[in-house]
C-alpha atoms as a PDB file:
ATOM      1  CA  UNK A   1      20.317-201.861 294.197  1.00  0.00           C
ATOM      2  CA  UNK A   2      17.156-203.351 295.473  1.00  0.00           C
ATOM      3  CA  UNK A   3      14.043-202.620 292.981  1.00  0.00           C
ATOM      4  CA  UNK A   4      10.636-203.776 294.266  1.00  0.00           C
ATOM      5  CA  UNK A   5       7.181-203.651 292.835  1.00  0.00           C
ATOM      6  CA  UNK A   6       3.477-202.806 294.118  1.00  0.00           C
ATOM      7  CA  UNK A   7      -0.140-203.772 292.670  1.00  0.00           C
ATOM      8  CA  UNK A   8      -3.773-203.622 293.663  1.00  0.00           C
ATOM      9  CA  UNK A   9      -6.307-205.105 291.823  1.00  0.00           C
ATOM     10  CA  UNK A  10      -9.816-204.751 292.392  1.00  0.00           C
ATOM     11  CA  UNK A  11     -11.365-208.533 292.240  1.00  0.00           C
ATOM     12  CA  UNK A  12     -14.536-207.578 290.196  1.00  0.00           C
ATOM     13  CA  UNK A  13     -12.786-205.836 287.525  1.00  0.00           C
ATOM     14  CA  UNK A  14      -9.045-207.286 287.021  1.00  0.00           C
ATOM     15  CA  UNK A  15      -6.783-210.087 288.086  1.00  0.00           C
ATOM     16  CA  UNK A  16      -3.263-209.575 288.955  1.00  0.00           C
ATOM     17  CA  UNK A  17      -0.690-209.109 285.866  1.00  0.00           C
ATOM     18  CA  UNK A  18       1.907-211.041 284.536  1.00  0.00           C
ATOM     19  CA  UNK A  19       5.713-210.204 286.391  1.00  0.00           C
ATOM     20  CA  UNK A  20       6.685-209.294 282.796  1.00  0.00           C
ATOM     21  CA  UNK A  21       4.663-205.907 282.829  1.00  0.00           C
ATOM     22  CA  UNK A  22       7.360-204.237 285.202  1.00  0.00           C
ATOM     23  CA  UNK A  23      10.047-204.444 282.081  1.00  0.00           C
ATOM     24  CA  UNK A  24      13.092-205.038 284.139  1.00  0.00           C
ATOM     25  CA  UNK A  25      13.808-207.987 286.843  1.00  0.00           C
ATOM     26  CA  UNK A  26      12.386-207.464 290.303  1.00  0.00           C
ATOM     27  CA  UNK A  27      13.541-208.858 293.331  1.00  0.00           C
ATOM     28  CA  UNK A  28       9.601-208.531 295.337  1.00  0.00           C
ATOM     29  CA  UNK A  29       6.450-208.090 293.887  1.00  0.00           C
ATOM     30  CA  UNK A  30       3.790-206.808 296.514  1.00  0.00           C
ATOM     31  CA  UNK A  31       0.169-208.050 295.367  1.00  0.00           C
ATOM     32  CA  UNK A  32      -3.253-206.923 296.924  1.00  0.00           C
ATOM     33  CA  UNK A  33      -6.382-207.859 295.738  1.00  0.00           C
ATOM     34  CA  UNK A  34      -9.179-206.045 297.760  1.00  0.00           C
ATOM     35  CA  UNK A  35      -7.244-205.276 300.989  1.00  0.00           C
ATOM     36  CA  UNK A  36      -3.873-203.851 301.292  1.00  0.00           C
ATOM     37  CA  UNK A  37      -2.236-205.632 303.642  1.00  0.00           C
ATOM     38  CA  UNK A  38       0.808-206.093 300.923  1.00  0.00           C
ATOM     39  CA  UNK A  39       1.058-202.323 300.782  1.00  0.00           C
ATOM     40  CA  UNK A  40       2.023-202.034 304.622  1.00  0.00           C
ATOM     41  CA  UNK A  41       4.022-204.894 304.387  1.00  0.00           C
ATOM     42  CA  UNK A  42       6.115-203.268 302.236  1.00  0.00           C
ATOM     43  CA  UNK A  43       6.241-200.372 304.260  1.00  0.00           C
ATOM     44  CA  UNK A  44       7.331-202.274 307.434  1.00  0.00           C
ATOM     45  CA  UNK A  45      10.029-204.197 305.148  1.00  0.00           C
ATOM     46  CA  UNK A  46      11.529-201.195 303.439  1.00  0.00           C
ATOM     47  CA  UNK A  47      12.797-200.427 306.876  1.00  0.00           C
ATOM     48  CA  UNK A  48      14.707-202.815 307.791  1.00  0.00           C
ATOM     49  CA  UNK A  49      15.828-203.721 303.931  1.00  0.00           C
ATOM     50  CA  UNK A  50      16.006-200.019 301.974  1.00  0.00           C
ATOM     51  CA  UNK A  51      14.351-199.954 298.472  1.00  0.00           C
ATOM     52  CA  UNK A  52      15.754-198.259 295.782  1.00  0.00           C
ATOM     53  CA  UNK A  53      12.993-198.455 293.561  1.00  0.00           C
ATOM     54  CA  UNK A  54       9.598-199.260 293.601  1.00  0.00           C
ATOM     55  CA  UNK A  55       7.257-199.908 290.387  1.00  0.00           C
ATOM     56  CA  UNK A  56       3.645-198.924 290.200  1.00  0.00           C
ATOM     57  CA  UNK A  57       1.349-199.277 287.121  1.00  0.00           C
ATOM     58  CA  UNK A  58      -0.009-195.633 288.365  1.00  0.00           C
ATOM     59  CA  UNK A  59      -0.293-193.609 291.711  1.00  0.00           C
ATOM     60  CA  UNK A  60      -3.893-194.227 291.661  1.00  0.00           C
ATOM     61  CA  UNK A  61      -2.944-197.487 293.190  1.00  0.00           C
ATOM     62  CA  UNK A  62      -1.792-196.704 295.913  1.00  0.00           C
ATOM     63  CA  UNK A  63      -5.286-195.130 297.745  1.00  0.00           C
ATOM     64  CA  UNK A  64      -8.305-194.874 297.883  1.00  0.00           C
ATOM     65  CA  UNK A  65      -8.298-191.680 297.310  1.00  0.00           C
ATOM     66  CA  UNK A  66      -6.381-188.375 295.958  1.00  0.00           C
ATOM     67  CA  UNK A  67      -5.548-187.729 299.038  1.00  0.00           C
ATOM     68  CA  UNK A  68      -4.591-191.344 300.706  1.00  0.00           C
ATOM     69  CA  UNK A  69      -2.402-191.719 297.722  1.00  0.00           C
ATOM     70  CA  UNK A  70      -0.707-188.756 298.491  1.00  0.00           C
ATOM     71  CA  UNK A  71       0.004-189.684 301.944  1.00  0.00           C
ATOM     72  CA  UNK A  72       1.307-193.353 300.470  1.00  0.00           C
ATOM     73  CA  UNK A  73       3.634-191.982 298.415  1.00  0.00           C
ATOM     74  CA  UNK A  74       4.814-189.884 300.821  1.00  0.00           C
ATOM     75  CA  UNK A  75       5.175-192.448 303.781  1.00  0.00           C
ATOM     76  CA  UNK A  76       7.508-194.328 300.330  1.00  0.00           C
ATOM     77  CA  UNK A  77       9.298-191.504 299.330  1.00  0.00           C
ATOM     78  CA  UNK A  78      10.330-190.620 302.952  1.00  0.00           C
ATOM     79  CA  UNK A  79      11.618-194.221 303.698  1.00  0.00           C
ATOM     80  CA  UNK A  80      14.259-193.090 300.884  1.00  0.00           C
ATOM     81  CA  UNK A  81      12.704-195.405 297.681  1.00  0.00           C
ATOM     82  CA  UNK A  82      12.163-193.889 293.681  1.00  0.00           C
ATOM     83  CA  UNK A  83       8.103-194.245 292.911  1.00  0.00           C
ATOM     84  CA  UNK A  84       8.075-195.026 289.413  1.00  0.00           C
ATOM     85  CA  UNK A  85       4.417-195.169 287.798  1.00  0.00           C
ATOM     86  CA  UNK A  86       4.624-197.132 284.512  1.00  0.00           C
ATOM     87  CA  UNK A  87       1.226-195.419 283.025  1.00  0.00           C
ATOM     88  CA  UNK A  88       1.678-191.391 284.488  1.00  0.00           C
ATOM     89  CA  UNK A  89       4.535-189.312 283.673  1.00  0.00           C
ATOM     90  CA  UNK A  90       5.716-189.668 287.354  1.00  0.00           C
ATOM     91  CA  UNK A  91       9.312-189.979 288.825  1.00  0.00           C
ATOM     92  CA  UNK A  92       9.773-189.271 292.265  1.00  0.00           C
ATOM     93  CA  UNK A  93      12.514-186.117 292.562  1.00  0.00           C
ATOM     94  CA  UNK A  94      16.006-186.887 293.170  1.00  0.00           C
ATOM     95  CA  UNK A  95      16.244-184.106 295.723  1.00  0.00           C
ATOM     96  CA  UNK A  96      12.764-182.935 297.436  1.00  0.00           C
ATOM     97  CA  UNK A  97      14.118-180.140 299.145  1.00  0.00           C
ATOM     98  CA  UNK A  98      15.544-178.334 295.872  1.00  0.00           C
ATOM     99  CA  UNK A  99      12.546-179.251 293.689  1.00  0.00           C
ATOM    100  CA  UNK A 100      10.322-176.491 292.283  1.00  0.00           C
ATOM    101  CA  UNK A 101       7.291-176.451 294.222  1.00  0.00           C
ATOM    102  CA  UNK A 102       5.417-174.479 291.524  1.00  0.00           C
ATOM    103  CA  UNK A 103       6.038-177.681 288.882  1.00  0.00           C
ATOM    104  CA  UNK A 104       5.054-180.405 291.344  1.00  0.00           C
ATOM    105  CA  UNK A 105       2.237-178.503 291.923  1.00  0.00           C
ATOM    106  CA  UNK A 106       1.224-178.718 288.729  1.00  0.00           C
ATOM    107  CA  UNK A 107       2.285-182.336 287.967  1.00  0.00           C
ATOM    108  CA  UNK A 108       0.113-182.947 291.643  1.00  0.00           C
ATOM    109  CA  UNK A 109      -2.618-181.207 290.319  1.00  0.00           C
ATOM    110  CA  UNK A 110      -2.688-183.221 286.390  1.00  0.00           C
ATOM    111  CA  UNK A 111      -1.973-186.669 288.282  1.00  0.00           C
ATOM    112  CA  UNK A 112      -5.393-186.492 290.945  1.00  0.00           C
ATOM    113  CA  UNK A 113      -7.009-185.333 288.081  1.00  0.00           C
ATOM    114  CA  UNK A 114      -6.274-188.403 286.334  1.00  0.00           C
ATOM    115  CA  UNK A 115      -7.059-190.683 289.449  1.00  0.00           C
ATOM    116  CA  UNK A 116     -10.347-188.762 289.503  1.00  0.00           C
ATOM    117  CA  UNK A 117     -11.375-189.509 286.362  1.00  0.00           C
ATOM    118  CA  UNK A 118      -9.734-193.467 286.878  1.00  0.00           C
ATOM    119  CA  UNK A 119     -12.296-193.409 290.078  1.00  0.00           C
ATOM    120  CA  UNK A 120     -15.649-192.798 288.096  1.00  0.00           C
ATOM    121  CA  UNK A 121     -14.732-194.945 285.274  1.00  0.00           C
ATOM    122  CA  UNK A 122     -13.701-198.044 287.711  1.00  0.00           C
ATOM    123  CA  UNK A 123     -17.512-197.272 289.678  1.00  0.00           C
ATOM    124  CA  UNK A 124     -19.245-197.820 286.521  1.00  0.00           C
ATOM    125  CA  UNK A 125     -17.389-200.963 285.828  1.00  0.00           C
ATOM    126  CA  UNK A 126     -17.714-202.253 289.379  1.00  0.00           C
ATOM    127  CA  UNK A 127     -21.528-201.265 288.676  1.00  0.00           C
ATOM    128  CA  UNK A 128     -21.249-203.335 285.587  1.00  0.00           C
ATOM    129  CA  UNK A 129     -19.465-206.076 287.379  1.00  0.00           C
ATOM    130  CA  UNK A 130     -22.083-206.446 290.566  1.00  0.00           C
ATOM    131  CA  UNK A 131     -25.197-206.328 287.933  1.00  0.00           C
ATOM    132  CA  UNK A 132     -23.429-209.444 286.010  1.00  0.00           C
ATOM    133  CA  UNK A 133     -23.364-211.365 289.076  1.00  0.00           C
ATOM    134  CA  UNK A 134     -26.644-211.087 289.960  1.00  0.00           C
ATOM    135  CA  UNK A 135     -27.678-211.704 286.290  1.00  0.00           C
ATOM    136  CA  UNK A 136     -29.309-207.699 286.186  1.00  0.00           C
ATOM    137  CA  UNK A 137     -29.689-205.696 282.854  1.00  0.00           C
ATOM    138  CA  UNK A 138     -26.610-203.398 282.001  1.00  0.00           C
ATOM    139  CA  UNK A 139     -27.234-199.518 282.861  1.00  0.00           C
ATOM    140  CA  UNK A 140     -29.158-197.741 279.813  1.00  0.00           C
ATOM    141  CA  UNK A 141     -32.478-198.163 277.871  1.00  0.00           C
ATOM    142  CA  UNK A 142     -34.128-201.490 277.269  1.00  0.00           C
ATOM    143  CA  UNK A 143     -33.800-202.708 273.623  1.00  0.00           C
ATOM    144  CA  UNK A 144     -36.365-201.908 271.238  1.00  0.00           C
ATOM    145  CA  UNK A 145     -38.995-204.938 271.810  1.00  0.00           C
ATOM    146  CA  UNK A 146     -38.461-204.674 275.420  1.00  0.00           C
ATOM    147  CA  UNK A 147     -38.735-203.323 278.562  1.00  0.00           C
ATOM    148  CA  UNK A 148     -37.644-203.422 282.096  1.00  0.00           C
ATOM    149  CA  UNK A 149     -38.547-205.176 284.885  1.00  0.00           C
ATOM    150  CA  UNK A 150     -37.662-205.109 288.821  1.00  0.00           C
ATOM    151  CA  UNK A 151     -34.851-208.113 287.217  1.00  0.00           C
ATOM    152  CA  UNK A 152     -34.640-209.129 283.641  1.00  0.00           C
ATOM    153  CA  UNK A 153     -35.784-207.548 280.342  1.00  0.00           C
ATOM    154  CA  UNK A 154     -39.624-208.567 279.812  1.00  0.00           C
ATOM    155  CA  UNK A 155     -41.387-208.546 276.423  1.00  0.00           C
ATOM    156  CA  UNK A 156     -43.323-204.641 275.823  1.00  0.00           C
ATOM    157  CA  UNK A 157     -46.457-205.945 273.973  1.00  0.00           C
ATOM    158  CA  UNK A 158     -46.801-203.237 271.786  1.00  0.00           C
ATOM    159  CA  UNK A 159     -43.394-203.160 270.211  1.00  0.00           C
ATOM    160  CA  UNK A 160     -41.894-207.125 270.532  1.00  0.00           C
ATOM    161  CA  UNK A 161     -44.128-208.250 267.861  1.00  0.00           C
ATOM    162  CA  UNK A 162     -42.788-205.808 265.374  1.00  0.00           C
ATOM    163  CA  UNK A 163     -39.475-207.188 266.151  1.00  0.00           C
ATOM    164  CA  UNK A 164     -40.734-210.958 266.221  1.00  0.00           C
ATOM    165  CA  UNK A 165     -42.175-209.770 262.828  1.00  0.00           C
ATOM    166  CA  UNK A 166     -38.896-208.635 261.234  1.00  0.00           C
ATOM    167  CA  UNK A 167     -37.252-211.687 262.166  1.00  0.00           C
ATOM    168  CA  UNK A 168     -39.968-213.871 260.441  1.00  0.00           C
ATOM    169  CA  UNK A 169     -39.807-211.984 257.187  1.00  0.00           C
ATOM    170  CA  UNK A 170     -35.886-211.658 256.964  1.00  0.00           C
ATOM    171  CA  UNK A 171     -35.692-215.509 257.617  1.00  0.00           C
ATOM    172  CA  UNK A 172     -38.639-215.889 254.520  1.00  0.00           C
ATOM    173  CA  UNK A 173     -36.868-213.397 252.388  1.00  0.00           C
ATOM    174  CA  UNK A 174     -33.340-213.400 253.288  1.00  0.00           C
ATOM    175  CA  UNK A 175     -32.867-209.769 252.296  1.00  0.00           C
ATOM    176  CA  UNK A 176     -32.145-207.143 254.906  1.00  0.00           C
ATOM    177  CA  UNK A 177     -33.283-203.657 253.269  1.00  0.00           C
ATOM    178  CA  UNK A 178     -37.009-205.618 251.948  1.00  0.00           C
ATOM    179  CA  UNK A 179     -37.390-206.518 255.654  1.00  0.00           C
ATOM    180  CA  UNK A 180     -36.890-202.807 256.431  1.00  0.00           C
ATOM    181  CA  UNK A 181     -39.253-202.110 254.023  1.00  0.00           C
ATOM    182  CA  UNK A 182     -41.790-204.427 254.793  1.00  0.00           C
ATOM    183  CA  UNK A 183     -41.569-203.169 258.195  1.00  0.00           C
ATOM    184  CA  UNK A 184     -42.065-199.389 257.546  1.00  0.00           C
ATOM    185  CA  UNK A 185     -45.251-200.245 255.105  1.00  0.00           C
ATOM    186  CA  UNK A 186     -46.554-202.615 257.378  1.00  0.00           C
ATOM    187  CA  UNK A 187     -46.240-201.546 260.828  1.00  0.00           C
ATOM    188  CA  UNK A 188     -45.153-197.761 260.149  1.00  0.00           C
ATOM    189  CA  UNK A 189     -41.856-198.903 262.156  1.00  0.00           C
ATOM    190  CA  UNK A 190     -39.034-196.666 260.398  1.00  0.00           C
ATOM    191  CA  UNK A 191     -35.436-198.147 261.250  1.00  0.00           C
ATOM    192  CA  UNK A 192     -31.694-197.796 259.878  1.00  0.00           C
ATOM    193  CA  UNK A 193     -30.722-200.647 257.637  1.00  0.00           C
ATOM    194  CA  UNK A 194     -27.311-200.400 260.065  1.00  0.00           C
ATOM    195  CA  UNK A 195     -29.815-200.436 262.900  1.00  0.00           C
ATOM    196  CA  UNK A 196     -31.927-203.716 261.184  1.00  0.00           C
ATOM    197  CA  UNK A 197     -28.658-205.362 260.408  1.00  0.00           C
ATOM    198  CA  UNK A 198     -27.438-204.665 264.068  1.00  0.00           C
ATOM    199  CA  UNK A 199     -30.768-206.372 265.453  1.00  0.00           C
ATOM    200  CA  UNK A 200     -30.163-209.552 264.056  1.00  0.00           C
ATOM    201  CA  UNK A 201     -26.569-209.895 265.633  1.00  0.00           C
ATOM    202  CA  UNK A 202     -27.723-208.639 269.304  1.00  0.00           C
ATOM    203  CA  UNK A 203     -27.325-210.919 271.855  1.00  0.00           C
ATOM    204  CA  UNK A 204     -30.724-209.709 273.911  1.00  0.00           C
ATOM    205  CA  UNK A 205     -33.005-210.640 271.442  1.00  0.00           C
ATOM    206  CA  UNK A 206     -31.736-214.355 271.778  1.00  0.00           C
ATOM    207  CA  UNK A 207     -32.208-214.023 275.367  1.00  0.00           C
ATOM    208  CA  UNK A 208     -29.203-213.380 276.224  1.00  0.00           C
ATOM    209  CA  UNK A 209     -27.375-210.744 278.096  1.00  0.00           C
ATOM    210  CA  UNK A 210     -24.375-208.784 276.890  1.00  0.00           C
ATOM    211  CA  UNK A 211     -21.948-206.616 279.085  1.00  0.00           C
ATOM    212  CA  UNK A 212     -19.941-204.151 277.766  1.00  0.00           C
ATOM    213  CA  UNK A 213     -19.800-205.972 274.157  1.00  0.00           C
ATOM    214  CA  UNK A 214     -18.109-208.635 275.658  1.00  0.00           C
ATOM    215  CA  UNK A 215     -19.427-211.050 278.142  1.00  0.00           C
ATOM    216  CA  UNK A 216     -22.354-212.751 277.149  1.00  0.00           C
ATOM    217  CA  UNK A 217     -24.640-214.709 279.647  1.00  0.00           C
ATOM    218  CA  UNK A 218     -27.188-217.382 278.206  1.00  0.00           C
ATOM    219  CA  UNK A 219     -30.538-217.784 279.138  1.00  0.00           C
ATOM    220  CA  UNK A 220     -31.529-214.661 281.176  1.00  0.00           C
ATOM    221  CA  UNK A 221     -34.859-213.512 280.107  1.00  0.00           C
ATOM    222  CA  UNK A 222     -37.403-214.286 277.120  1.00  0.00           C
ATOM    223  CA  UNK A 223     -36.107-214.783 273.498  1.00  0.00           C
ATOM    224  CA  UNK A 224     -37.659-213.336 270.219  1.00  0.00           C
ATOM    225  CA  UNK A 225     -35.294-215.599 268.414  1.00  0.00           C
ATOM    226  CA  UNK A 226     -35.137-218.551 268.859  1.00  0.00           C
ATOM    227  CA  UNK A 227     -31.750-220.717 268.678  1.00  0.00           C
ATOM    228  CA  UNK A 228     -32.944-222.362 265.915  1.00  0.00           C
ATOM    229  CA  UNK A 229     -34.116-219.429 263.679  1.00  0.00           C
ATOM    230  CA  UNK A 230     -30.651-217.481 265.156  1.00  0.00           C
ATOM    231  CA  UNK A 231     -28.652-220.204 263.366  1.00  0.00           C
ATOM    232  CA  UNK A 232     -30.975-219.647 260.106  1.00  0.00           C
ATOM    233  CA  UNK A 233     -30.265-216.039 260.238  1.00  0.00           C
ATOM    234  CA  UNK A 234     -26.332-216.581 260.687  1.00  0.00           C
ATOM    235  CA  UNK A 235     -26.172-218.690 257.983  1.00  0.00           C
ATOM    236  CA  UNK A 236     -27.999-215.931 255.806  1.00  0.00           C
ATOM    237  CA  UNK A 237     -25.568-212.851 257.063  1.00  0.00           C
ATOM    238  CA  UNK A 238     -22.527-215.288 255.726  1.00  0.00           C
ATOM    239  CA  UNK A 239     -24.381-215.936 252.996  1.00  0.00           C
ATOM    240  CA  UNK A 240     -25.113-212.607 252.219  1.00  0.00           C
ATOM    241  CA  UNK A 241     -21.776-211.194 253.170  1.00  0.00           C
ATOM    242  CA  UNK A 242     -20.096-209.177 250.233  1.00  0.00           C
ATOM    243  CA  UNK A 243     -16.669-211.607 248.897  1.00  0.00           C
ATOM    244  CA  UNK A 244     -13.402-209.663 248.811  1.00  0.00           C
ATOM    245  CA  UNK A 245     -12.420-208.217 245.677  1.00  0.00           C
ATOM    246  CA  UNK A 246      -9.809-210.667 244.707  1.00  0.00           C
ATOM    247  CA  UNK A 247     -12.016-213.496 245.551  1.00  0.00           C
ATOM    248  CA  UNK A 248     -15.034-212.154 243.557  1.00  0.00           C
ATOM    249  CA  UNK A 249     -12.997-211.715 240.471  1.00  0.00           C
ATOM    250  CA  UNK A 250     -11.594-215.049 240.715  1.00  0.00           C
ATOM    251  CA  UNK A 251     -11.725-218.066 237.520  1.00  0.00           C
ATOM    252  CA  UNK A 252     -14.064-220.336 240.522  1.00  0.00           C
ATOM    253  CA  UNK A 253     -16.470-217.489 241.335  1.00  0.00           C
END
């Protein structure tokens, strides 16, 4: 029994997974990354050495699109080989001829809907990818104290020194809701304490930019906060940040 294994990866968004992801020992793994040139080979070698089964993570693999997928699997399931997709209820049928149409229909019909939906998410994280490269602002509104320029975030004149203005008074006063409130009675600026608190974490205001809450690039665009006053304010939050229960009611505290 010869079990086999196929991949693509798209460079901007994923690298190629470990071997152990497939579960069960594989005697070829078939990589692309970008191109497909791995998926034909496979093709061409399944002829002359017959595949019993070959792993995917999902169908969506396998194309481009609903329907190149469809003629992939196909092109493997004609060549005799069991598609297996790790991450869709998919098995390829033992017998095509006897199968009920009316079911695979169905299953057809749940499965591009699923590589449909796998399509627009993976454009708005290729979007995300190709705006970190060139150092761009993520998709959505600027941040409160900004706005947006042809390339970076740029200071908004009327609203950064509100925010500058925060900063200073929860550095003087270490006390999150009395900056909120010195805020609304002195500029007329009305935020969420969870909105205050989330200010003083944000990576933008430090001039730097954050993607998708998890890559953060230094340096791309003017800072409110400095790095000096960002380490006074971290040292506040963990000085400010409520102990556990056990520790508060310890002999030491």
């Amino acid at each position: 029994m010869r079990i086999v294994a196929y991949c693509y990866c798209d460079p901007l968004l994923e690298s190629l997974p470990e071997p152990a992801i497939w579960g069960v020992e594989v005697d070829a793994i078939y990589s692309d990354v970008g191109q497909r040139q791995s998926q034909q080979q496979l093709i061409t070698d399944a002829q002359t050495r017959p595949v019993d089964y070959c792993l995917v993570r999902n169908l969506g693999e396998l194309g481009e699109s609903p329907t190149l997928v469809a003629t992939q699997l196909n092109t493997l399931e004609s060549l005799g080989m069991t598609v297996i997709a790790l991450e869709q209820d998919y098995t390829s049928p033992v017998n095509r001829q006897s199968e009920d149409h009316l079911s695979r229909r169905q299953q057809w019909t749940k499965i591009f809907s699923q590589i449909q939906q796998q399509r627009r998410q993976q454009a708005l994280q290729r979007g995300h990818a190709h705006r970190r490269l060139q150092l761009l602002p993520p998709p959505g509104k600027a941040p409160y104290g900004y706005r947006r320029s042809a390339t970076q975030y740029v200071l908004d004149k009327a609203t950064a020194p509100i925010v500058k203005a925060f900063f200073e008074r929860f550095i003087l006063s270490g006390s999150l809701r009395g900056t909120v409130r010195y805020i609304e009675q002195n500029y007329y600026k009305k935020i969420a304490v969870s909105t205050a608190k989330r200010w003083l974490t944000h990576p933008v205001y430090r001039g730097d930019l954050c993607y998708q809450k998890q890559t953060i690039i230094p340096d791309t665009h003017p800072a409110l906060l400095s790095r000096l006053e960002a380490a006074q304010i971290d040292r506040l939050l963990r000085r400010n940040a409520p102990l556990a229960p056990r520790t508060a009611s310890a002999a030491r505290s």
